[in-house]
C-alpha atoms as a PDB file:
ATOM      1  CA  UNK A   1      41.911-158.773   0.731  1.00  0.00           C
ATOM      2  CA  UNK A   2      40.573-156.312  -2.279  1.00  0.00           C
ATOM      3  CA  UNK A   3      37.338-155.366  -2.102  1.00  0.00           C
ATOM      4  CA  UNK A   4      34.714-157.128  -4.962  1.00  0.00           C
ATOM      5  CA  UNK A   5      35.357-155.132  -7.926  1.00  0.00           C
ATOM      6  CA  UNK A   6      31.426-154.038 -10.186  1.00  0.00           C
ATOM      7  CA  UNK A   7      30.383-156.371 -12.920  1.00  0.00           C
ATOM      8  CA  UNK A   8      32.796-157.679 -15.195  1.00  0.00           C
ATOM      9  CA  UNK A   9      32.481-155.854 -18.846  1.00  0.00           C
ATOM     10  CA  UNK A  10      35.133-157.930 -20.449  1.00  0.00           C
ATOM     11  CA  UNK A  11      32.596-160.486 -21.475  1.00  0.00           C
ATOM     12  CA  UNK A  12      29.540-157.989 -22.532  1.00  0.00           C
ATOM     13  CA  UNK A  13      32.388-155.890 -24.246  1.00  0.00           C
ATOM     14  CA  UNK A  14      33.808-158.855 -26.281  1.00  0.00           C
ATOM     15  CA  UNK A  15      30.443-160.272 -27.146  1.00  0.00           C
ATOM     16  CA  UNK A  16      30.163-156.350 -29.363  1.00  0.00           C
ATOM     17  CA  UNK A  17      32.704-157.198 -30.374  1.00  0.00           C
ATOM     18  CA  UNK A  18      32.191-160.584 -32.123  1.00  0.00           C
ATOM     19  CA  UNK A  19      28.846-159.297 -33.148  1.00  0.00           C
ATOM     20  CA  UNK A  20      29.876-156.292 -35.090  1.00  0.00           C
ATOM     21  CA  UNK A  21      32.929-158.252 -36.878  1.00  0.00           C
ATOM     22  CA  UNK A  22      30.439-160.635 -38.362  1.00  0.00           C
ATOM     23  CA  UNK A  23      28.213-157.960 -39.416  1.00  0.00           C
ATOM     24  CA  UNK A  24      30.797-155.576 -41.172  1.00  0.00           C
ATOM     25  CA  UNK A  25      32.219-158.573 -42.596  1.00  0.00           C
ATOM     26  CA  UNK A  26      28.842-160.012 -44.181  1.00  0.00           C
ATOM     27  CA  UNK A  27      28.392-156.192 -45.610  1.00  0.00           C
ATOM     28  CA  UNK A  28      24.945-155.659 -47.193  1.00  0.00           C
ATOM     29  CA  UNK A  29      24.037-159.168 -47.020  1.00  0.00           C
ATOM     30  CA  UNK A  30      23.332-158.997 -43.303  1.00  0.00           C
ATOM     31  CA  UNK A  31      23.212-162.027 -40.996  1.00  0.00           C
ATOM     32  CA  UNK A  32      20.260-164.229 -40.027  1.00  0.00           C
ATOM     33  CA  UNK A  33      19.082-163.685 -36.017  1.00  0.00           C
ATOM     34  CA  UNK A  34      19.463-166.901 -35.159  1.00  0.00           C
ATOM     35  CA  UNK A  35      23.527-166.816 -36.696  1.00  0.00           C
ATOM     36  CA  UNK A  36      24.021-163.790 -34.002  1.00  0.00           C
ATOM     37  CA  UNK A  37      22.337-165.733 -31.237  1.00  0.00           C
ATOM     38  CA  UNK A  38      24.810-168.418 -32.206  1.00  0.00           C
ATOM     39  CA  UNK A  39      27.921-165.938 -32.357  1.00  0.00           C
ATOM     40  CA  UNK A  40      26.505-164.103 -28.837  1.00  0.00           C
ATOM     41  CA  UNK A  41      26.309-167.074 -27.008  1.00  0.00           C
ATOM     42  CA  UNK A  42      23.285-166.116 -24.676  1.00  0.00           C
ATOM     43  CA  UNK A  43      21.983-168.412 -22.557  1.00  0.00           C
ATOM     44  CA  UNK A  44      17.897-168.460 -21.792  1.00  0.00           C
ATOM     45  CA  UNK A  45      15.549-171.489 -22.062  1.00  0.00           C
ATOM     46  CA  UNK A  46      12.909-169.727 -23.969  1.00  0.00           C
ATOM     47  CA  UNK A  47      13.964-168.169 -27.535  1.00  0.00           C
ATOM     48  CA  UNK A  48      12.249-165.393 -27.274  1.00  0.00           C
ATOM     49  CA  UNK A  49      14.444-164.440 -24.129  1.00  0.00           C
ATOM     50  CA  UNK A  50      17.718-165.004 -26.543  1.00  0.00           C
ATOM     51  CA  UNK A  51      16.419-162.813 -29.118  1.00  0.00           C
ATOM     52  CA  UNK A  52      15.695-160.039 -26.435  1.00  0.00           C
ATOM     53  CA  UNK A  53      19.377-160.502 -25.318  1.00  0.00           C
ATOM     54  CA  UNK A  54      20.423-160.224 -28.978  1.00  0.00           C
ATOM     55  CA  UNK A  55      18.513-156.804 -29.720  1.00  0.00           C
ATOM     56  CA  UNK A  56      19.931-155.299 -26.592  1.00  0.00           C
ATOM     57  CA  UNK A  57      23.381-155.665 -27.651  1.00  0.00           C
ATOM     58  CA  UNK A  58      22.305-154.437 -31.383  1.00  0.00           C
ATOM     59  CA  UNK A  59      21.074-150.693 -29.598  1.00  0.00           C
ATOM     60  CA  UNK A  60      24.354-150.802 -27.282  1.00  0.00           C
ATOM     61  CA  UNK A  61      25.751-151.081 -30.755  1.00  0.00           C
ATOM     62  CA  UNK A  62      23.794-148.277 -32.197  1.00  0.00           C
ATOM     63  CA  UNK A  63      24.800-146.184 -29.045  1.00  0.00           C
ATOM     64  CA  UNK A  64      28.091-146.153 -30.138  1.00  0.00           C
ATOM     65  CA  UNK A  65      27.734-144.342 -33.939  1.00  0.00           C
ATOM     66  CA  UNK A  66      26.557-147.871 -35.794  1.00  0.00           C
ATOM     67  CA  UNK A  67      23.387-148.325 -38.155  1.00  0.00           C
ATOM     68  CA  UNK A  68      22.330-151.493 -37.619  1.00  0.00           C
ATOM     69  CA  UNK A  69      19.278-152.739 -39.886  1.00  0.00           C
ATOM     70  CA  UNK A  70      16.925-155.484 -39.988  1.00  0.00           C
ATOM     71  CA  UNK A  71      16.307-155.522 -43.724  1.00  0.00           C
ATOM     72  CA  UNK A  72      13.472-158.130 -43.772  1.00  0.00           C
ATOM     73  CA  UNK A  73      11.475-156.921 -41.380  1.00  0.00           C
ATOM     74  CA  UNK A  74       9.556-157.041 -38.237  1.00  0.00           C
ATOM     75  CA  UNK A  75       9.145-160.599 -37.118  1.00  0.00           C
ATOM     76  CA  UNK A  76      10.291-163.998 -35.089  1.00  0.00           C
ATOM     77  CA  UNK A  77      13.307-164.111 -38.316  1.00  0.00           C
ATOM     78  CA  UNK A  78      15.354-161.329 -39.229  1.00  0.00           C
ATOM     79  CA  UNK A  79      18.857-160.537 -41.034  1.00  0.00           C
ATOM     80  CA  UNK A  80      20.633-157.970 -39.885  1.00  0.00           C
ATOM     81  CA  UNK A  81      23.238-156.101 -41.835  1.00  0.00           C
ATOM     82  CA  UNK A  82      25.878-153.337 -40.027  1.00  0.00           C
ATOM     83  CA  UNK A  83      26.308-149.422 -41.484  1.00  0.00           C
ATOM     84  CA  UNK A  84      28.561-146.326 -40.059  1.00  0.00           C
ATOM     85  CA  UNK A  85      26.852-143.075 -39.525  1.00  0.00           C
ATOM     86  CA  UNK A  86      27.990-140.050 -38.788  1.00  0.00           C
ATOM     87  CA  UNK A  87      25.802-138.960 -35.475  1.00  0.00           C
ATOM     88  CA  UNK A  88      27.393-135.546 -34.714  1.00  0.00           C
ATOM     89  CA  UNK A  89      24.743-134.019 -35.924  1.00  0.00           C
ATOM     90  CA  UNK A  90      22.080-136.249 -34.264  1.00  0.00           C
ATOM     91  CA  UNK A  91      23.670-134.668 -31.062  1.00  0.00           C
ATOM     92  CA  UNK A  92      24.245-131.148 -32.158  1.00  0.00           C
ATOM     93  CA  UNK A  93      20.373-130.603 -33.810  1.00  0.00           C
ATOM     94  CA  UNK A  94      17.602-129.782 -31.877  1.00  0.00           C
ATOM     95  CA  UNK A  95      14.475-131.784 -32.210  1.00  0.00           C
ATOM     96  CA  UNK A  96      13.085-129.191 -34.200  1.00  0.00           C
ATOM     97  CA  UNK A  97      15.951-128.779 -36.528  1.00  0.00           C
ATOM     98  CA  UNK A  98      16.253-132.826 -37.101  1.00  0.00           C
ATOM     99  CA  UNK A  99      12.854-132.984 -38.099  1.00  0.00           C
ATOM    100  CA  UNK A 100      13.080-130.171 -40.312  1.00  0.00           C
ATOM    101  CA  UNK A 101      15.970-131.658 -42.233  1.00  0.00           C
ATOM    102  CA  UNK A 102      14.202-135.191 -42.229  1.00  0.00           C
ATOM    103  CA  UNK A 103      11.419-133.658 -43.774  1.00  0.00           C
ATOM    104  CA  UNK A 104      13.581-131.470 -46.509  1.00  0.00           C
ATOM    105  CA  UNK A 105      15.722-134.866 -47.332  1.00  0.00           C
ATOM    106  CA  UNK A 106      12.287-136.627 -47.816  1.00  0.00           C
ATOM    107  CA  UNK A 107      10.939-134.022 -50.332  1.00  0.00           C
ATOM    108  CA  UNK A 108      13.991-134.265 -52.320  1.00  0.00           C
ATOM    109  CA  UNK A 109      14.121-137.694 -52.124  1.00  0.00           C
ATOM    110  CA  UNK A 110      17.752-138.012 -50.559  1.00  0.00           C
ATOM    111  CA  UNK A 111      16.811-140.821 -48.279  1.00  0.00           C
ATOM    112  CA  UNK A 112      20.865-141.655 -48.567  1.00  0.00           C
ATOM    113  CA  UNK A 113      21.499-138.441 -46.679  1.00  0.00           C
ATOM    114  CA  UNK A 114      19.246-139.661 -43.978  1.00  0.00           C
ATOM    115  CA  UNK A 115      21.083-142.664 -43.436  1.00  0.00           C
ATOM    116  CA  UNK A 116      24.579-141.769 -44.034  1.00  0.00           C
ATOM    117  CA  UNK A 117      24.142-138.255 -41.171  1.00  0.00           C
ATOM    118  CA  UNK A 118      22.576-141.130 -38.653  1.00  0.00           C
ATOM    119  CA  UNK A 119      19.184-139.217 -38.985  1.00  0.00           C
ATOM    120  CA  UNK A 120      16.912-141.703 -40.610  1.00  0.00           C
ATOM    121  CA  UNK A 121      15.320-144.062 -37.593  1.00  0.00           C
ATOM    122  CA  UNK A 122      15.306-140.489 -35.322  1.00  0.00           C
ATOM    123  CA  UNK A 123      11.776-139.473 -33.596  1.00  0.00           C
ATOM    124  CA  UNK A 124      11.840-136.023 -32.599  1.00  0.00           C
ATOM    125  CA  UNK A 125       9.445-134.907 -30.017  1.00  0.00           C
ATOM    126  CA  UNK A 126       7.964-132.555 -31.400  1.00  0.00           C
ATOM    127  CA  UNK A 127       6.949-132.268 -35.230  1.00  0.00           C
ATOM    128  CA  UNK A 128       7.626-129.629 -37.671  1.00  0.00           C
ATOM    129  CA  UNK A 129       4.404-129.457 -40.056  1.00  0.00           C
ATOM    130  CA  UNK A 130       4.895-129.877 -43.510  1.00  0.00           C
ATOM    131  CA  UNK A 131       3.987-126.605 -45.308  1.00  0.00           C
ATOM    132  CA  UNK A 132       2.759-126.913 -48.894  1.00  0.00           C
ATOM    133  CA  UNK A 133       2.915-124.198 -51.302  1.00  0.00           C
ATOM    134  CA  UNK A 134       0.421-125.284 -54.071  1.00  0.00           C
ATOM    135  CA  UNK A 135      -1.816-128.093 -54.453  1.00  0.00           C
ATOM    136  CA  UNK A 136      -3.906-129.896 -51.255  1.00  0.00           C
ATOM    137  CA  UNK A 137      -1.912-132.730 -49.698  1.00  0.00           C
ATOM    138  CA  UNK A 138      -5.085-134.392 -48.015  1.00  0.00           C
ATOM    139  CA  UNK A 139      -4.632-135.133 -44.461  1.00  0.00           C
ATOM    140  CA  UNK A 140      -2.317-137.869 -44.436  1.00  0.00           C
ATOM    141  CA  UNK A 141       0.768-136.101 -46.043  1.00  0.00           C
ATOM    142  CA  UNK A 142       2.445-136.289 -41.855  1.00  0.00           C
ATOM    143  CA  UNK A 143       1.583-139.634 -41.650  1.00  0.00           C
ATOM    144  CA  UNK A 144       3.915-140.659 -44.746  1.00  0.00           C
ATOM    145  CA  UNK A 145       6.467-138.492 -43.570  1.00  0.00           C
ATOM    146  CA  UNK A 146       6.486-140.013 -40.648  1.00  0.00           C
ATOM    147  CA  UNK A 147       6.451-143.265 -42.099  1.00  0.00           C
ATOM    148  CA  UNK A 148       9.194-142.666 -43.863  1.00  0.00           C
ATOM    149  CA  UNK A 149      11.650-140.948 -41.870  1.00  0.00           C
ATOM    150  CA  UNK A 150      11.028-144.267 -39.445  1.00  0.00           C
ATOM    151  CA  UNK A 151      10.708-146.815 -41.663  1.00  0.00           C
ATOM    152  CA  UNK A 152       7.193-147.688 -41.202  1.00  0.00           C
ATOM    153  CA  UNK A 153       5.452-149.831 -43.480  1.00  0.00           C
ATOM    154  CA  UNK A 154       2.157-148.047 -44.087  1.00  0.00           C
ATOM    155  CA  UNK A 155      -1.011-149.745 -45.254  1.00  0.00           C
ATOM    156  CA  UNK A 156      -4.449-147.263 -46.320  1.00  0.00           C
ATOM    157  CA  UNK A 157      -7.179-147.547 -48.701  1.00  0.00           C
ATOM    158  CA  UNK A 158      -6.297-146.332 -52.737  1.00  0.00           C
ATOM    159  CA  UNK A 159      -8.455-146.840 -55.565  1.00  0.00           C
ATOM    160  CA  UNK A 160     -10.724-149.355 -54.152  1.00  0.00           C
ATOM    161  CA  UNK A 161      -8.218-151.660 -52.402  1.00  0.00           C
ATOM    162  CA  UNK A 162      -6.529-151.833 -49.644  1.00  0.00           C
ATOM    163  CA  UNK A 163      -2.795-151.681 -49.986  1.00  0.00           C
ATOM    164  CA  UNK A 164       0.315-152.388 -47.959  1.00  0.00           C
ATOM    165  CA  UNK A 165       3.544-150.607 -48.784  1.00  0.00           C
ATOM    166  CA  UNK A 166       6.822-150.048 -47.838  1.00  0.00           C
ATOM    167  CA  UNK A 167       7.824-146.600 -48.408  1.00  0.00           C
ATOM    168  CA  UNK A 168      10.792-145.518 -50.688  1.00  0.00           C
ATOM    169  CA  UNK A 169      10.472-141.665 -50.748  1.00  0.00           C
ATOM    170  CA  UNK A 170       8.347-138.690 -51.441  1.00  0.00           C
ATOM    171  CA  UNK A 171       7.870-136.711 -54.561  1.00  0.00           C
ATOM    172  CA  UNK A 172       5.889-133.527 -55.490  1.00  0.00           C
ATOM    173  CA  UNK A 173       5.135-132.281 -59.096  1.00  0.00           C
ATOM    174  CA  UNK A 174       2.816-130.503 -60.174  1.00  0.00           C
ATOM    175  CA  UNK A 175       1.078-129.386 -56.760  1.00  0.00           C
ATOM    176  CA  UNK A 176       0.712-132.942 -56.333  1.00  0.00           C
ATOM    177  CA  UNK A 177       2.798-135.178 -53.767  1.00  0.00           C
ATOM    178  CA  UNK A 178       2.861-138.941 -54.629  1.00  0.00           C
ATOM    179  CA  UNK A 179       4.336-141.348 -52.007  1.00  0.00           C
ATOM    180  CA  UNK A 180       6.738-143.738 -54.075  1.00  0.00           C
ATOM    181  CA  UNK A 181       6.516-147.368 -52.546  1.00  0.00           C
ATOM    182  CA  UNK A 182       6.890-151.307 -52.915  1.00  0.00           C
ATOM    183  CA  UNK A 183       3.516-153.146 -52.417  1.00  0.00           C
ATOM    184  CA  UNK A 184       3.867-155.927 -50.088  1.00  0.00           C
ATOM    185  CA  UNK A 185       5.054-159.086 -52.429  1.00  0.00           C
ATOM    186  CA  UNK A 186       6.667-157.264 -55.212  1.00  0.00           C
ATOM    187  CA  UNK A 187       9.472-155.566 -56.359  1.00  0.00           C
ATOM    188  CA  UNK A 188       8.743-152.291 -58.452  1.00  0.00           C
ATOM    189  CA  UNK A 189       8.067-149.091 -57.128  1.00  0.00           C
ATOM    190  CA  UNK A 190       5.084-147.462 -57.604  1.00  0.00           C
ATOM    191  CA  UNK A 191       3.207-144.163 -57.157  1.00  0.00           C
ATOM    192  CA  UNK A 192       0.686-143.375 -55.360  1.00  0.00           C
ATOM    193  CA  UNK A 193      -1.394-139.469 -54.966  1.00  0.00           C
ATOM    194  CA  UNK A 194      -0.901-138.713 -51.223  1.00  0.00           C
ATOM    195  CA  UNK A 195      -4.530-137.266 -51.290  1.00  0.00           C
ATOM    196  CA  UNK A 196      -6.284-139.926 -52.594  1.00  0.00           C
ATOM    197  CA  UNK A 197      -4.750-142.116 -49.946  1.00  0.00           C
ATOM    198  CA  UNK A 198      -7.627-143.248 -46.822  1.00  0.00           C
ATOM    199  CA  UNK A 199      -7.762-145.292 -43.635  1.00  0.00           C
ATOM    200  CA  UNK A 200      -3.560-144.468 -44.063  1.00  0.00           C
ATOM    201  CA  UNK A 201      -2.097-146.413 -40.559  1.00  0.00           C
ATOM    202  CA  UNK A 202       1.754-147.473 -40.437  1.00  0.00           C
ATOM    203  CA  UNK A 203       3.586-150.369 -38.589  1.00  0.00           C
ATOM    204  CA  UNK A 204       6.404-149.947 -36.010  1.00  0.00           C
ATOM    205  CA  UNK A 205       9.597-148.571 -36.869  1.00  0.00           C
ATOM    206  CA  UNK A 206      12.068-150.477 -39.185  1.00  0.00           C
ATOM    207  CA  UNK A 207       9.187-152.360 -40.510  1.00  0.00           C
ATOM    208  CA  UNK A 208      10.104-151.151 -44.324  1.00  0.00           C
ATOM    209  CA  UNK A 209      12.557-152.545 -46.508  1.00  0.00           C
ATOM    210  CA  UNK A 210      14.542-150.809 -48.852  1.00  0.00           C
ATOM    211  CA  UNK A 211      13.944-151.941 -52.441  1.00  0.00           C
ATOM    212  CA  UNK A 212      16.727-151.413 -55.118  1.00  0.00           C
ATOM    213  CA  UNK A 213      13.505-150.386 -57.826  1.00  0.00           C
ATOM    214  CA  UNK A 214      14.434-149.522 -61.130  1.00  0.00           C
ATOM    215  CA  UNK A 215      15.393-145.842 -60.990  1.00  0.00           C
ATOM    216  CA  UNK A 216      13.102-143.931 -62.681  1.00  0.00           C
ATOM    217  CA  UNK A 217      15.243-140.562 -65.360  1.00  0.00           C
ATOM    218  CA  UNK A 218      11.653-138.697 -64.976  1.00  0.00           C
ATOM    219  CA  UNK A 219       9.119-136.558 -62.843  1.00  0.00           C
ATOM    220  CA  UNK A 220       6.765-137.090 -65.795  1.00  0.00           C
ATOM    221  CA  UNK A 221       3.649-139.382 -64.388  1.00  0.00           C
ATOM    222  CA  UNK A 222       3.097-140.370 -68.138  1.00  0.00           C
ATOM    223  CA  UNK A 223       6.148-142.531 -66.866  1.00  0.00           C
ATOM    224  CA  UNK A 224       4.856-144.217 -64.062  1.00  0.00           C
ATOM    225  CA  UNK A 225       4.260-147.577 -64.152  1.00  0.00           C
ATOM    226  CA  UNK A 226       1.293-147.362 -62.070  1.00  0.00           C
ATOM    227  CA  UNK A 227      -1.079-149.417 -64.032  1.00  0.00           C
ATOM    228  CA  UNK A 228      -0.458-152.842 -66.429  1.00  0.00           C
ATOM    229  CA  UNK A 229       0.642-151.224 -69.812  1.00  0.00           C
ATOM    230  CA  UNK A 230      -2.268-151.046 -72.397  1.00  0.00           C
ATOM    231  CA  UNK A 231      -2.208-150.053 -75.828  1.00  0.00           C
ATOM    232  CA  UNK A 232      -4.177-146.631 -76.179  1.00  0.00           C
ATOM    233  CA  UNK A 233      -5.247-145.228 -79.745  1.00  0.00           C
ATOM    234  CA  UNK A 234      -5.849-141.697 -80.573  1.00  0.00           C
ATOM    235  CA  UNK A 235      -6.976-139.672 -83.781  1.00  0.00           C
ATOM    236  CA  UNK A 236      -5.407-136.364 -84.203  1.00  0.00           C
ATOM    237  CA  UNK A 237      -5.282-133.863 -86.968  1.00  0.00           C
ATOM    238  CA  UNK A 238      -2.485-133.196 -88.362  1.00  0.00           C
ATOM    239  CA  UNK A 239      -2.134-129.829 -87.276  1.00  0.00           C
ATOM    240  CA  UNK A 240      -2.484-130.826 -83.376  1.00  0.00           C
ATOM    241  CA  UNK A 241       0.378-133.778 -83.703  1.00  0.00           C
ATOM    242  CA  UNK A 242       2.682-131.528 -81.929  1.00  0.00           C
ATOM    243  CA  UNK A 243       0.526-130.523 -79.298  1.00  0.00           C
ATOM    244  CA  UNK A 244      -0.326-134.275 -78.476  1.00  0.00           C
ATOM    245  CA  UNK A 245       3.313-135.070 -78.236  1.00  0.00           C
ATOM    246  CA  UNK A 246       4.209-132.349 -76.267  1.00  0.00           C
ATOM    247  CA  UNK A 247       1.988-133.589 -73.351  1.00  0.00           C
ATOM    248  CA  UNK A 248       2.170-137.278 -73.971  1.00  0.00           C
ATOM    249  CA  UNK A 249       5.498-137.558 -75.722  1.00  0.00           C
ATOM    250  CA  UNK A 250       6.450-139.782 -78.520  1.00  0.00           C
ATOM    251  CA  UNK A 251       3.838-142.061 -79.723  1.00  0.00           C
ATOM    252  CA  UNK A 252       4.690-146.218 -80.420  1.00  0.00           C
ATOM    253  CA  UNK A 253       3.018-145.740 -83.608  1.00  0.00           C
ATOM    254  CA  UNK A 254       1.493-143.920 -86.240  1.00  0.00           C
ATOM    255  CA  UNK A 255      -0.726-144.746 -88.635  1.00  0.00           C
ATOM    256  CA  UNK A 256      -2.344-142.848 -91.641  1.00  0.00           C
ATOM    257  CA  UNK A 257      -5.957-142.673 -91.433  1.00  0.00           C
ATOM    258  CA  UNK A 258      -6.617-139.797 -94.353  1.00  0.00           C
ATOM    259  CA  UNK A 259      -5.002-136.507 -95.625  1.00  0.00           C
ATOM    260  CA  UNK A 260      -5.868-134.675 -92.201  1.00  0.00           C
ATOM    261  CA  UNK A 261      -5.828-137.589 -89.694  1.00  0.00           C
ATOM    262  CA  UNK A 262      -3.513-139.989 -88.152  1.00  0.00           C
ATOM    263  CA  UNK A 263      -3.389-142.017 -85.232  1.00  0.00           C
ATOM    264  CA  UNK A 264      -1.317-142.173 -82.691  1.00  0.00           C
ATOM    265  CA  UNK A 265      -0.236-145.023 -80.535  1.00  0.00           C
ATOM    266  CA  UNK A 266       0.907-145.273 -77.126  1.00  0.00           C
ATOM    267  CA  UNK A 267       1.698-147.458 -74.000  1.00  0.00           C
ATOM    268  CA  UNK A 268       0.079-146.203 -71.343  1.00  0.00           C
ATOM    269  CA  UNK A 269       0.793-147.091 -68.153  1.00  0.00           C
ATOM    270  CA  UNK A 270      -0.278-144.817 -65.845  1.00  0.00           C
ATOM    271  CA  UNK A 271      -3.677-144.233 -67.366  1.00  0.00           C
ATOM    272  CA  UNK A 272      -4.852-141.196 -64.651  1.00  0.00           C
ATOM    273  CA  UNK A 273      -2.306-139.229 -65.780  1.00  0.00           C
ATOM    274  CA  UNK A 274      -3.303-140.213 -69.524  1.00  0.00           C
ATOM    275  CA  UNK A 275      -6.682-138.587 -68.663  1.00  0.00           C
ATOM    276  CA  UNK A 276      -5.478-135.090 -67.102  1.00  0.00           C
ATOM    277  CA  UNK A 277      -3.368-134.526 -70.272  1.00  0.00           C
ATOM    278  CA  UNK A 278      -6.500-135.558 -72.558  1.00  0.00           C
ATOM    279  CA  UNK A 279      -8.625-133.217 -70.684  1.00  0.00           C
ATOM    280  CA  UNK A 280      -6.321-130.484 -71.068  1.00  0.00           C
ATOM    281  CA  UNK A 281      -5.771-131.144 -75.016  1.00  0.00           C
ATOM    282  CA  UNK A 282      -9.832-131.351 -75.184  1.00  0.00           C
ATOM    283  CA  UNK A 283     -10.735-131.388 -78.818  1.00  0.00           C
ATOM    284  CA  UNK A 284      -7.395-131.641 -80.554  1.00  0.00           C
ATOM    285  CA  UNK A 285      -7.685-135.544 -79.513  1.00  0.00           C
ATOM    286  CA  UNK A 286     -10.199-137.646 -79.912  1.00  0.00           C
ATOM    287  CA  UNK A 287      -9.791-140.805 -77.769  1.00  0.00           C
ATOM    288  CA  UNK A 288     -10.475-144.480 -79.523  1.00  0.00           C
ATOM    289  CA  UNK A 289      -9.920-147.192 -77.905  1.00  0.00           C
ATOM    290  CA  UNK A 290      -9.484-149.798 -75.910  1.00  0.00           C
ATOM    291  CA  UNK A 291     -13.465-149.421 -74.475  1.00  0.00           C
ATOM    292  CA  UNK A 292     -12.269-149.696 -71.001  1.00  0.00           C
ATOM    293  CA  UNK A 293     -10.003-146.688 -70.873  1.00  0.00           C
ATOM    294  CA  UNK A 294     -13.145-144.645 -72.652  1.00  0.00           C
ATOM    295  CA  UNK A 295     -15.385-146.133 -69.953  1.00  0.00           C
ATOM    296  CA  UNK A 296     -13.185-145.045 -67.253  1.00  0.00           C
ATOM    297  CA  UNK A 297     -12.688-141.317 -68.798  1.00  0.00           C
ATOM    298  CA  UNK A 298     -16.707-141.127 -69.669  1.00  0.00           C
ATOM    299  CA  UNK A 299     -17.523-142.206 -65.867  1.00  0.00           C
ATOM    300  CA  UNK A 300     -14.812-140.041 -64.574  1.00  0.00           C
ATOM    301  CA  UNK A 301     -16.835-136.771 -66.502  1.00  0.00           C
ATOM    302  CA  UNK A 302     -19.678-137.804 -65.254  1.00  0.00           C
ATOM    303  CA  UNK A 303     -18.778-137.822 -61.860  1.00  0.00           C
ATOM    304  CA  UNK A 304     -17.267-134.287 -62.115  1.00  0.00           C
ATOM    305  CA  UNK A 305     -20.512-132.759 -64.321  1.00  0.00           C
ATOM    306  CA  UNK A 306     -22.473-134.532 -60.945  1.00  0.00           C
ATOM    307  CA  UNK A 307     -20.733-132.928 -58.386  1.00  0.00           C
ATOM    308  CA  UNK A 308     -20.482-129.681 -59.785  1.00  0.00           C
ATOM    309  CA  UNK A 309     -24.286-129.600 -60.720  1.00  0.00           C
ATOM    310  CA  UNK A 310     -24.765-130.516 -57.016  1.00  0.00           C
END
């Protein structure tokens, strides 16, 4: 009599197999956990114990070069939706040089490299730190890295509120970084100054979803849609038009308001950025309305003339 073989794998082995049929063949849509409980077959009396069985399978799957993805998030529901990678280099790199190219794909906002080299959910041991040429990055700059290259969803303190976002990518102009990111509930990106973030803590890994936002053609912040839109009026001499438009581009409108004056029109939404460009045009503009942009500019000066008198 032959000797009791191991464990049979034909089962396990055909149970991938079912699993990542039904995944390639729902394509970005994904499938809904308790679908590939259904397709698995697993047997356990509590659910929680069938879900377990079901992620164990889904890294046995990512073992062998696939991207699987829960693209709604951490929680008892999920939907799951099936990528190839390309994980040569994931074995080749060092620690080190993974998170070096994380971090370089992140600055130029290739996020699509990330995923497509098998890089993006990686966690090296040891970090490379970000260096920064110009400009202060505050201290939480690693933090949204990190957040990123693992999609983390990442919640911190920004102008008064606390926010929760799920990261997009990174951008720097000007000195400045900005984190680009989907507040929790909606659908447009938005940016926010890395070093006015506070209180910055993220979620586990794979907690972010990936938002198809509205691509934006410009590093300009004048862009941004950061804040509602609101209707800002200027008065300019004529001689200064140009200057105006160079920093805040093409107005809505223009009026006539004497032989050496007009006024200019625009749509401001992102109304910081409005304010850095006003300072910097100082008294070529004069700034008219609506009263709560002035207020914010007049408080902002005062704030600065305080601390530097200080």
């Amino acid at each position: 009599m032959a000797g009791a073989g191991g464990r049979d794998q034909r089962g396990p082995m055909e149970r991938l197999v079912r699993l990542a049929a039904v995944l390639w063949a729902a394509g970005r849509v994904g499938v809904q956990t308790d679908r590939l409980i259904e397709i698995g077959g697993y047997q356990a009396a509590d659910p929680k114990d069938l879900k377990t069985q079901l992620l164990r399978d889904l890294r046995h799957l990512e073992r062998q070069g696939w991207q699987v993805t829960n693209v709604e998030g951490a929680g008892e529901t999920g939907r799951y939706h099936l990528d190839t990678v390309d994980n040569r280099l994931r074995v080749r790199l060092t620690p080190e040089q993974t998170a070096a190219l994380q971090r370089a794909a992140l600055a130029a906002d290739r996020v699509d490299l990330l995923d497509r080299l098998g890089l993006a959910a990686t966690r090296p041991q040891s970090a490379i730190p970000v260096v920064v040429a110009a400009g202060s990055p505050g201290p939480h700059l690693d933090s949204v890295l990190e957040a990123l290259r693992s999609r983390c969803r990442v919640e911190f303190r920004y102008k008064g509120s606390r926010r929760i976002v799920h990261p997009q990518s990174l951008k720097r102009s000007g000195g400045t970084w900005y984190l680009v990111g989907v507040e929790e509930g909606d659908d447009e990106a938005k940016y926010f100054v890395v070093s006015r973030m506070s209180g910055v803590t993220t979620d586990a890994p794979g907690t972010a979803r990936r938002v198809a936002a509205r691509p934006r053609t410009t590093l300009d912040p004048m862009s941004w849609r950061v804040d509602p839109p609101t209707e800002v009026r200027l008065e300019v001499e004529r001689d200064f038009v140009a200057d105006v438009t160079h920093l805040l581009g093409e107005p809505a409108r223009v009026d006539d308001a004497g032989d050496e004056v007009v006024h200019l029109t625009y749509e401001v939404t992102h109304r910081a950025a409005l304010r850095d460009r006003l300072y910097e045009l100082g008294l070529r503009v004069r700034l008219l309305g609506p009263a709560d942009v002035r207020d914010e500019m007049l408080t902002e000066l005062q704030s600065l003339v305080g601390g530097g008198a200080a």
